[in-house]
Protein backbone atom coordinates (compact mmCIF):
# COMPACT_ATOMS: atom_id res chain seq x y z
CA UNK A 1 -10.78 -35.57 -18.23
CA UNK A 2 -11.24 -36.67 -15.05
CA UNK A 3 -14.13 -38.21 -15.21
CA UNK A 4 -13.72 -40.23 -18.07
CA UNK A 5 -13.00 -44.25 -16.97
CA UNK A 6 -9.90 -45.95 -17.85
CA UNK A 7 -9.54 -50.02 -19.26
CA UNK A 8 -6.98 -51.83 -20.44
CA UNK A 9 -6.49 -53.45 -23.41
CA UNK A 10 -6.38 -57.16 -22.01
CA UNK A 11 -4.00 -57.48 -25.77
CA UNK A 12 -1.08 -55.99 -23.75
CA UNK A 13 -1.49 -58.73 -21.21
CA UNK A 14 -2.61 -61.56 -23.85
CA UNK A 15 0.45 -64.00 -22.56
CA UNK A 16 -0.70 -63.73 -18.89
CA UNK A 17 -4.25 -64.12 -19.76
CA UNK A 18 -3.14 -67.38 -21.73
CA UNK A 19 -1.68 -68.58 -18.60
CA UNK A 20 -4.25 -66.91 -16.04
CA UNK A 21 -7.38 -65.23 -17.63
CA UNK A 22 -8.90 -64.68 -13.98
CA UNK A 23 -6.28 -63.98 -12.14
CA UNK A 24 -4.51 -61.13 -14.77
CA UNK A 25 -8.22 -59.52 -14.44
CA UNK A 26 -7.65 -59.40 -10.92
CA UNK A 27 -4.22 -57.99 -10.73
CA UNK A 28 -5.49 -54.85 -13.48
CA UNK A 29 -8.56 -54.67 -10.71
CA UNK A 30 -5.64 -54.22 -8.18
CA UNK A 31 -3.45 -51.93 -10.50
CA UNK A 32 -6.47 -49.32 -10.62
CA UNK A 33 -7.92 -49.57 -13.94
CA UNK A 34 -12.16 -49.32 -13.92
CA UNK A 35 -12.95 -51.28 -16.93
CA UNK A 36 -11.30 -53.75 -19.15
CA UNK A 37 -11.51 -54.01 -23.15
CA UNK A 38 -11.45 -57.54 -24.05
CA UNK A 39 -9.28 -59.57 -27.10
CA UNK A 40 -10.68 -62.92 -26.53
CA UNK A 41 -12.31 -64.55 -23.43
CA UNK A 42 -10.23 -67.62 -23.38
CA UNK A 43 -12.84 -70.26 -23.46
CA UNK A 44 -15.06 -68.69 -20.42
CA UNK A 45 -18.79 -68.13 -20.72
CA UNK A 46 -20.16 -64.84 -20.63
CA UNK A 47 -22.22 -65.43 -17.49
CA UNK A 48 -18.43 -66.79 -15.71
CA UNK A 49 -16.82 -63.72 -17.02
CA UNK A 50 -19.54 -61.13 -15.99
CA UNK A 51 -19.70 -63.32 -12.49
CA UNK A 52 -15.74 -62.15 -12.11
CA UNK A 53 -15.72 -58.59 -13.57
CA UNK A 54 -18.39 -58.20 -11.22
CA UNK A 55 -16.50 -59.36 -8.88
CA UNK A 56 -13.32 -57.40 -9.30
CA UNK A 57 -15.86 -54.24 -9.64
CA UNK A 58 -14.55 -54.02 -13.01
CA UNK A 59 -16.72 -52.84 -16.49
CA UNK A 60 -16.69 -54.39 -19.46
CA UNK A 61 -16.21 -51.28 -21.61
CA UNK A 62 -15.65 -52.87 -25.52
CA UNK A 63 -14.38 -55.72 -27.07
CA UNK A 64 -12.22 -56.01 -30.41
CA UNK A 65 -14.34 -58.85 -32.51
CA UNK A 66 -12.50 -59.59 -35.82
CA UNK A 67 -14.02 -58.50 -38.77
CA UNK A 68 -14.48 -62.07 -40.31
CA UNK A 69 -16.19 -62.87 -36.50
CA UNK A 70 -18.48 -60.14 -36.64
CA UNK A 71 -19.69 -60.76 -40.42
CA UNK A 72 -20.12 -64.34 -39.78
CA UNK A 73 -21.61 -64.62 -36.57
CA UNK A 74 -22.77 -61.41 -35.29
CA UNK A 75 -26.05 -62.26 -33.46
CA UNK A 76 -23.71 -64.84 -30.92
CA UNK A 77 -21.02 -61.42 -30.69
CA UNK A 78 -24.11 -59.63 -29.37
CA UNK A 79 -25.84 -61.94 -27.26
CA UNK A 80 -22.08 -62.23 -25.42
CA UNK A 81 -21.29 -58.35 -25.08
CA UNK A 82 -25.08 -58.12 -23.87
CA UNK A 83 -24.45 -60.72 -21.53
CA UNK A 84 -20.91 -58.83 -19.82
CA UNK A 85 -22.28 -56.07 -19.97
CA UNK A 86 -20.43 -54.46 -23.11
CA UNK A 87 -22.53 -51.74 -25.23
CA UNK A 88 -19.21 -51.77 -27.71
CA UNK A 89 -17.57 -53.81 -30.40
CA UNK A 90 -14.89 -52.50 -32.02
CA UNK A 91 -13.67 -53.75 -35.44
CA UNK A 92 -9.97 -54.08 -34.42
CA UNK A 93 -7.75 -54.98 -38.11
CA UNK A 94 -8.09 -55.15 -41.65
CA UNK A 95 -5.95 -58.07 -43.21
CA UNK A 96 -3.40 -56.85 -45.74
CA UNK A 97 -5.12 -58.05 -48.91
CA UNK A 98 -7.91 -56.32 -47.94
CA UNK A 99 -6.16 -52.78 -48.16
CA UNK A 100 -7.06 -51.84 -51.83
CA UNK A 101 -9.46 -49.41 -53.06
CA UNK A 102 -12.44 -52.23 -53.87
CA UNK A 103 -11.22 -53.60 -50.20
CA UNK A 104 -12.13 -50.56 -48.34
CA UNK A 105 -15.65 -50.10 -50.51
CA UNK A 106 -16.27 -53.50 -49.13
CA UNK A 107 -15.32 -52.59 -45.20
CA UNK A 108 -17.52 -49.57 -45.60
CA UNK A 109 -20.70 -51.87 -46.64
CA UNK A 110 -19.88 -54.29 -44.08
CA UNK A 111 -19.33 -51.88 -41.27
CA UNK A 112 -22.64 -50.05 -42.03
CA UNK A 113 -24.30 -53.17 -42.35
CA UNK A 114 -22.69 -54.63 -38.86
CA UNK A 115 -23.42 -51.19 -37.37
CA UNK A 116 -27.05 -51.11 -38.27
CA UNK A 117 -27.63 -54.41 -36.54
CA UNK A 118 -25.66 -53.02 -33.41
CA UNK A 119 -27.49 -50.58 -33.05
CA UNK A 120 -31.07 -51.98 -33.19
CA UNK A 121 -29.68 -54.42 -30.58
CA UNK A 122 -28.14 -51.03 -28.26
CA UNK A 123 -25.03 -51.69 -28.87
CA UNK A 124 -22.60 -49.33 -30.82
CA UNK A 125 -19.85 -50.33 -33.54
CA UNK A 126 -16.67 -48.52 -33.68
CA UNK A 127 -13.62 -49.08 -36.23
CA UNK A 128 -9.94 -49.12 -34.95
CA UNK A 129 -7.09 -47.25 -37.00
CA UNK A 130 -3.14 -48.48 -37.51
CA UNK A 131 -1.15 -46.68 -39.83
CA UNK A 132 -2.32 -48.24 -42.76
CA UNK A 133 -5.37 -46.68 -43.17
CA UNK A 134 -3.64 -43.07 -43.59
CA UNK A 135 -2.66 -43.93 -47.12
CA UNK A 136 -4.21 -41.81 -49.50
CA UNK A 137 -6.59 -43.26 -51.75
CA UNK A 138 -7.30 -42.22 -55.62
CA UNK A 139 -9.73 -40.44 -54.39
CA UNK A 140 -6.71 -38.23 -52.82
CA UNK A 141 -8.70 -38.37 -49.22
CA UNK A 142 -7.44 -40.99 -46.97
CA UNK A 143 -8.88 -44.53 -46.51
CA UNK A 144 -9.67 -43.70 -42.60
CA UNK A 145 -11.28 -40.05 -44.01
CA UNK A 146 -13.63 -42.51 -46.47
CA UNK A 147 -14.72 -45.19 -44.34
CA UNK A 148 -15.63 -42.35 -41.89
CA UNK A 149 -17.20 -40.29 -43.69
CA UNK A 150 -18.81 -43.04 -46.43
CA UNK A 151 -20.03 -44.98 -43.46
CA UNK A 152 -23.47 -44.04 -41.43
CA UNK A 153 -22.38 -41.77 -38.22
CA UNK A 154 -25.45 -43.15 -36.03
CA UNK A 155 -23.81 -46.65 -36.58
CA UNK A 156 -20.46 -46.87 -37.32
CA UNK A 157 -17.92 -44.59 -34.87
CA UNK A 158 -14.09 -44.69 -34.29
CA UNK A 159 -11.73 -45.90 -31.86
CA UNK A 160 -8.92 -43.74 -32.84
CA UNK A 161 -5.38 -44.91 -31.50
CA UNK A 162 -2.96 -41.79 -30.95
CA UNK A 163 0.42 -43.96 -31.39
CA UNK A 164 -0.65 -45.50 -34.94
CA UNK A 165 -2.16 -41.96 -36.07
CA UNK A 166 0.94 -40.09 -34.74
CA UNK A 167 3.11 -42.63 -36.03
CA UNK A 168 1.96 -41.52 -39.44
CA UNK A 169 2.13 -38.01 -38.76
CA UNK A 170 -1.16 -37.16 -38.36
CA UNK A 171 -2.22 -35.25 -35.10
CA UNK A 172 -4.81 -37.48 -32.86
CA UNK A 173 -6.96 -34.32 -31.47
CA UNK A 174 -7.70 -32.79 -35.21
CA UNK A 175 -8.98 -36.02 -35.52
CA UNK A 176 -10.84 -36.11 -32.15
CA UNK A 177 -12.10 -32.76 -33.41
CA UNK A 178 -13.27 -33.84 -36.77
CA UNK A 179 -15.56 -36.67 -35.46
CA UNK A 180 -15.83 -35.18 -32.50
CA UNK A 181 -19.35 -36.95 -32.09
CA UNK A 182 -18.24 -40.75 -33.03
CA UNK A 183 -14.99 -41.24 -30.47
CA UNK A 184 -16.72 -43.29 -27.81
CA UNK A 185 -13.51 -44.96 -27.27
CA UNK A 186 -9.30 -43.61 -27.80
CA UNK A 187 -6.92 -45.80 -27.48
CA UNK A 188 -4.28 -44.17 -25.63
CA UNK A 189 -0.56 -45.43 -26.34
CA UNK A 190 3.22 -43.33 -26.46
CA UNK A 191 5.78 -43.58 -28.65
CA UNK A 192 9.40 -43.61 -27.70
CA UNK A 193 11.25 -40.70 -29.42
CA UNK A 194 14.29 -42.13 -31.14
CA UNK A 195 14.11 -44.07 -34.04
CA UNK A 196 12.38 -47.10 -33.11
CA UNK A 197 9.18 -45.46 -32.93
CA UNK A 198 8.50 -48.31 -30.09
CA UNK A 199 5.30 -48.63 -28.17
CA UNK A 200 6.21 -46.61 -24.45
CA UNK A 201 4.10 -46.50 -21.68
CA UNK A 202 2.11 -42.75 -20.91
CA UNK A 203 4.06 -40.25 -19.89
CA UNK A 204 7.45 -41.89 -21.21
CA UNK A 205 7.13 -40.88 -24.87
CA UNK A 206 6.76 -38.09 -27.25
CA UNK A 207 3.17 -38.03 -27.49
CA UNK A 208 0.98 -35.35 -27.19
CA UNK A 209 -0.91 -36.87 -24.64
CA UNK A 210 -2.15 -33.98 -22.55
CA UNK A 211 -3.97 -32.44 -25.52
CA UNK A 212 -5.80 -35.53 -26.39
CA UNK A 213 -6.92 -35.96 -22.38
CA UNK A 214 -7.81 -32.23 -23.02
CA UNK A 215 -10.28 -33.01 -25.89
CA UNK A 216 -12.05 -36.12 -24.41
CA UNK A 217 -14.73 -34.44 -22.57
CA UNK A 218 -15.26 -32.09 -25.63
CA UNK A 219 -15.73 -35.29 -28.45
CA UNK A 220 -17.95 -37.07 -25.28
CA UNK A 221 -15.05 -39.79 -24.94
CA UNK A 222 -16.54 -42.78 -23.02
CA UNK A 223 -13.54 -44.24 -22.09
CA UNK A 224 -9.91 -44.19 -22.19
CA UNK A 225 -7.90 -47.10 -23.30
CA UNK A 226 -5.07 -48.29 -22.40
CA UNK A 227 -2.93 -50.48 -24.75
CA UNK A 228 0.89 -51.29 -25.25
CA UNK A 229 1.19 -53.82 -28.58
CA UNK A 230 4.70 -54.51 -26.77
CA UNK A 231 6.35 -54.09 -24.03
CA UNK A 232 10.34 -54.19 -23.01
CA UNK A 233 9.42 -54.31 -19.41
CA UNK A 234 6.65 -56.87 -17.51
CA UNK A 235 3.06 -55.89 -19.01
CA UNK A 236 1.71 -55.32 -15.67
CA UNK A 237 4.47 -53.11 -15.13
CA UNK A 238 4.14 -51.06 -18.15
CA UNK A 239 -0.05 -50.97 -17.68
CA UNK A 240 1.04 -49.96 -14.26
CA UNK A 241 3.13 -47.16 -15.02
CA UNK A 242 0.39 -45.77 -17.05
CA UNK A 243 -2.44 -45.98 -14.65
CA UNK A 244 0.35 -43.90 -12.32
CA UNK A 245 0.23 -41.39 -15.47
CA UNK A 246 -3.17 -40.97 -15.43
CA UNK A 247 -3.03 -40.71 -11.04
CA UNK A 248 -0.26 -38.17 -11.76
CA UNK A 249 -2.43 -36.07 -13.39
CA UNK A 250 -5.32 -36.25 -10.93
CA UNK A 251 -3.41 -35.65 -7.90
């Protein structure tokens, strides 16, 4: 656990970013975080953003590429995360009307197919879960189970998020365990405990999140990401609060 890296989802801080894409980068530098997982790059070249990561000794450790990005113009995606120094693209959302039975035989192509070309270029392809995907097919296996297990496991891997999987009642480390050898990346989010179900930051929630920081070295976790959807408080003071988890529990 501890020496796994932590980022940030830079989607938690996506209004700040809008305002001050260099200068939010600096103050997650200052917060503590080691690498960053990008949602956009707000207009910046890929030699200006690897200039300032470098910079702010940060790592580019993934970024989330829409799916209709990534089938469309894949060889510019790679050129870019090549460029930061990114070795991951993660497949972040699958649009509602995609969410049928032919839908997910079409991901599963497409994600193999994306993955294969990743991986010739060095770079590795993961898929990110919501909630969503633990619907059970006809099949009676869950869409997440199929595109995980229909999809190649040198080239397609997971980004599993622990709030969206324990929001649907599924526990995040059987999952860890199952593909124990395709988690390069876990998003790490709580869950408050009353109703709401609301995004929390670590530490605040119900989550089991001491036996998924248990399991990371075990299913060779990469990195550790931090992400809040929403936040009730300032993001930086949520992603703060979290890092101070994650110092708690290395102190």
């Amino acid at each position: 656990m501890a020496n796994i890296p932590v980022a940030v989802q830079m989607y938690t801080l996506r209004e700040e970013s809008e305002k001050d894409f260099v200068g939010t980068l600096k103050k997650v530098a200052e917060i503590g975080y080691q690498g960053v997982e990008f949602a956009g790059y707000y207009d910046m070249s890929a030699k200006e953003l690897k200039k300032v990561i470098d910079g702010l000794g940060l790592k580019a450790a993934s970024s989330h590429i829409p799916l209709e990005v990534l089938k469309s113009d894949l060889s510019k995606v790679i050129t870019y995360q090549k460029e930061i120094g990114s070795s991951k693209i993660v497949c972040p959302f699958l649009a509602p009307e995609l969410r049928t039975e032919e839908g997910y035989s079409e991901l599963i192509r497409t994600l193999n197919d994306i993955g294969k070309e990743c991986s010739k270029e060095g770079l590795t392809l993961c898929y990110h879960n919501h909630d969503f995907e633990l619907e059970r097919l006809s099949s009676g296996k869950t869409a997440l189970e199929t595109i995980f297990d229909e999809t190649n496991p040198e080239w397609v891997k997971a980004e599993f998020d622990i709030y969206w999987l324990t929001r649907a009642g599924e526990n995040p480390v059987d999952w860890m365990k199952r593909y124990h050898d395709r988690t390069p990346l876990v998003h790490l989010k709580d869950m408050t405990t009353d109703g709401e179900q609301f995004f929390a930051e670590l530490g605040t929630g119900g989550v089991d999140l001491n036996a998924v920081l248990q399991q990371g070295d075990q299913s060779n976790v990469n990195w550790w990401v931090v992400e809040q959807d929403k936040c009730k408080r300032s993001p930086f003071e949520s992603i703060e609060m979290s890092m101070n988890y994650f110092l708690s529990k290395h102190s």
